[in-house]
Protein backbone atom coordinates (compact mmCIF):
# COMPACT_ATOMS: atom_id res chain seq x y z
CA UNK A 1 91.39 108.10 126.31
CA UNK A 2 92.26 104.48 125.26
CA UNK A 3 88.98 104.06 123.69
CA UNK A 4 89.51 107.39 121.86
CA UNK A 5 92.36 106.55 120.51
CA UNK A 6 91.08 103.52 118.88
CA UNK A 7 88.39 104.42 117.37
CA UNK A 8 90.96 106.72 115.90
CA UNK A 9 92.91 104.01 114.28
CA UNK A 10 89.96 101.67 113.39
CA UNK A 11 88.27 104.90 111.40
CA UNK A 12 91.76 105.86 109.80
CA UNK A 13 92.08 102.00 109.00
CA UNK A 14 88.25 102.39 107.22
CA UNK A 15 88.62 104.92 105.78
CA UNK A 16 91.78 104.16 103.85
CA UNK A 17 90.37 101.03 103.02
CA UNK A 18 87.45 102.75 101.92
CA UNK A 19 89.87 104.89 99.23
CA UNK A 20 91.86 102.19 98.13
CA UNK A 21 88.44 100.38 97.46
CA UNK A 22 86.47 103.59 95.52
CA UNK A 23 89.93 103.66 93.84
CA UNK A 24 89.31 100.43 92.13
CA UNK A 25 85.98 100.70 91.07
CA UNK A 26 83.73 98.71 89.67
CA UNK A 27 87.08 96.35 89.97
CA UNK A 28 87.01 93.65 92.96
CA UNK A 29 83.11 94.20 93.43
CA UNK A 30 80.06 92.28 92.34
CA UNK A 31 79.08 94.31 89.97
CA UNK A 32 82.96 93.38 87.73
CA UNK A 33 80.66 90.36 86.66
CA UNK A 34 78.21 92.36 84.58
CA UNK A 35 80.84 94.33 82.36
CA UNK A 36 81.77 93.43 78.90
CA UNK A 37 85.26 93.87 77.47
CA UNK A 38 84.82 97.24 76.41
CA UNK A 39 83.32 98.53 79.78
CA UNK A 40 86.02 96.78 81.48
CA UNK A 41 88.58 98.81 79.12
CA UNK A 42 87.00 102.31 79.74
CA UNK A 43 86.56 102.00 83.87
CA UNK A 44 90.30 100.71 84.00
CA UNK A 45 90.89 103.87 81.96
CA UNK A 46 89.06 105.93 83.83
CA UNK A 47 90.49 104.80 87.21
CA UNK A 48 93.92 105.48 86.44
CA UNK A 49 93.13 108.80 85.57
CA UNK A 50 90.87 109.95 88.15
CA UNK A 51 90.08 107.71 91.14
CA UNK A 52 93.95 106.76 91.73
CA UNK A 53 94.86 110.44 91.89
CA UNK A 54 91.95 111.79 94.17
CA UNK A 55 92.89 108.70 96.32
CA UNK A 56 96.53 110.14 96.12
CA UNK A 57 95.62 113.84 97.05
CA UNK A 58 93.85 112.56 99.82
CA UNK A 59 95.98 110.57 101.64
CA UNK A 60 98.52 113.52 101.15
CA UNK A 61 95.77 115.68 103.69
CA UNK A 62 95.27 113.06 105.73
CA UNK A 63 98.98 112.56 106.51
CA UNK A 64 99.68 116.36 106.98
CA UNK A 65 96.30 116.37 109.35
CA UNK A 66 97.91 113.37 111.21
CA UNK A 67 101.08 114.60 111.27
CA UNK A 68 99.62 118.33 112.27
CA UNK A 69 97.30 116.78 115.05
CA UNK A 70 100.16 114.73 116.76
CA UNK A 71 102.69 117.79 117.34
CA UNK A 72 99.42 119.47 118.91
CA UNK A 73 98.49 116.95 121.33
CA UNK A 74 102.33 116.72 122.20
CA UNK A 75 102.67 120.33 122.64
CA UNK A 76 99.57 121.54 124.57
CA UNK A 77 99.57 122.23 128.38
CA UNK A 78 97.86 119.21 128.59
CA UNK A 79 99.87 116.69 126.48
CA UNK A 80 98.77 113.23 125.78
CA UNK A 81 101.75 111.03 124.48
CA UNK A 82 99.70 108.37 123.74
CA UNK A 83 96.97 110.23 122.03
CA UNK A 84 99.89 112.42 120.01
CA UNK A 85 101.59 108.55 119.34
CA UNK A 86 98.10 107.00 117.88
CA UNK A 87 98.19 110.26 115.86
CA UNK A 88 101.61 109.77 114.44
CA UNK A 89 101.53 106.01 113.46
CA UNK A 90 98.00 107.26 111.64
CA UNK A 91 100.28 109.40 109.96
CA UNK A 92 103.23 107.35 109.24
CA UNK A 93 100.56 104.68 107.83
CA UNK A 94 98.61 107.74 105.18
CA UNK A 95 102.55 108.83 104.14
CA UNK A 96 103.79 104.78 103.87
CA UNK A 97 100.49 103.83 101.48
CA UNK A 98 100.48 107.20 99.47
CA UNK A 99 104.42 106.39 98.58
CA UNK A 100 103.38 102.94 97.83
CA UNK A 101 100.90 104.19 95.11
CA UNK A 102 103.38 106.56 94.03
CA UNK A 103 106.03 104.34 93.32
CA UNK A 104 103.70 101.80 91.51
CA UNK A 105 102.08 104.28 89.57
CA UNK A 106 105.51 104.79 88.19
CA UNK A 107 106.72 103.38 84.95
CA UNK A 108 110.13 102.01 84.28
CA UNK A 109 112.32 104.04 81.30
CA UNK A 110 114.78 101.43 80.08
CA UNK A 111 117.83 102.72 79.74
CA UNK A 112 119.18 104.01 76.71
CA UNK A 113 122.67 102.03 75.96
């Protein structure tokens, strides 16, 4: 079960790396070399607009499918605590980096004195 559990956590660990990285496209990668100015201008464009919030959505699932798939390995006849605990701290993690890209997708309103 130990083994189960983490290959749990390195996959979860993947595969949000794996969105934060698709999320930031062509940025960060090899290819960031080859674009001119203009290119460079219409990816960062299109990033914010798309990639950032199917990123978003995502890790919203994949904390509710955590979250869902802990309180069912707690509850069952058969309950592993340390299975349901792996599942919970994979949750925890999805919720903590989805409010981190909330809050700094945010802008700051100055205040109006």
């Amino acid at each position: 079960m130990l083994v189960k559990a983490i290959l749990v956590v390195l996959m979860t660990g993947a595969g949000l790396a794996a969105m934060i990285w698709v999320a930031n496209w062509p940025f960060n990668t090899p290819w960031e070399q080859n674009l001119t100015a203009e290119q460079r201008r219409i990816h960062a464009a299109h990033n914010r607009r798309h990639h950032r919030a199917a990123a978003r959505a995502m890790l919203l699932v994949l904390a509710v499918a955590f979250g869902t798939a802990s309180v069912t390995l707690v509850s069952g006849p058969d309950g592993d605590r340390f299975a349901a605990l792996v599942m919970g701290v994979c949750s925890v993690v999805c919720a903590g980096v989805f409010g981190a890209l909330m809050t700094r997708g945010r802008r700051r309103r100055s205040s109006r004195r």
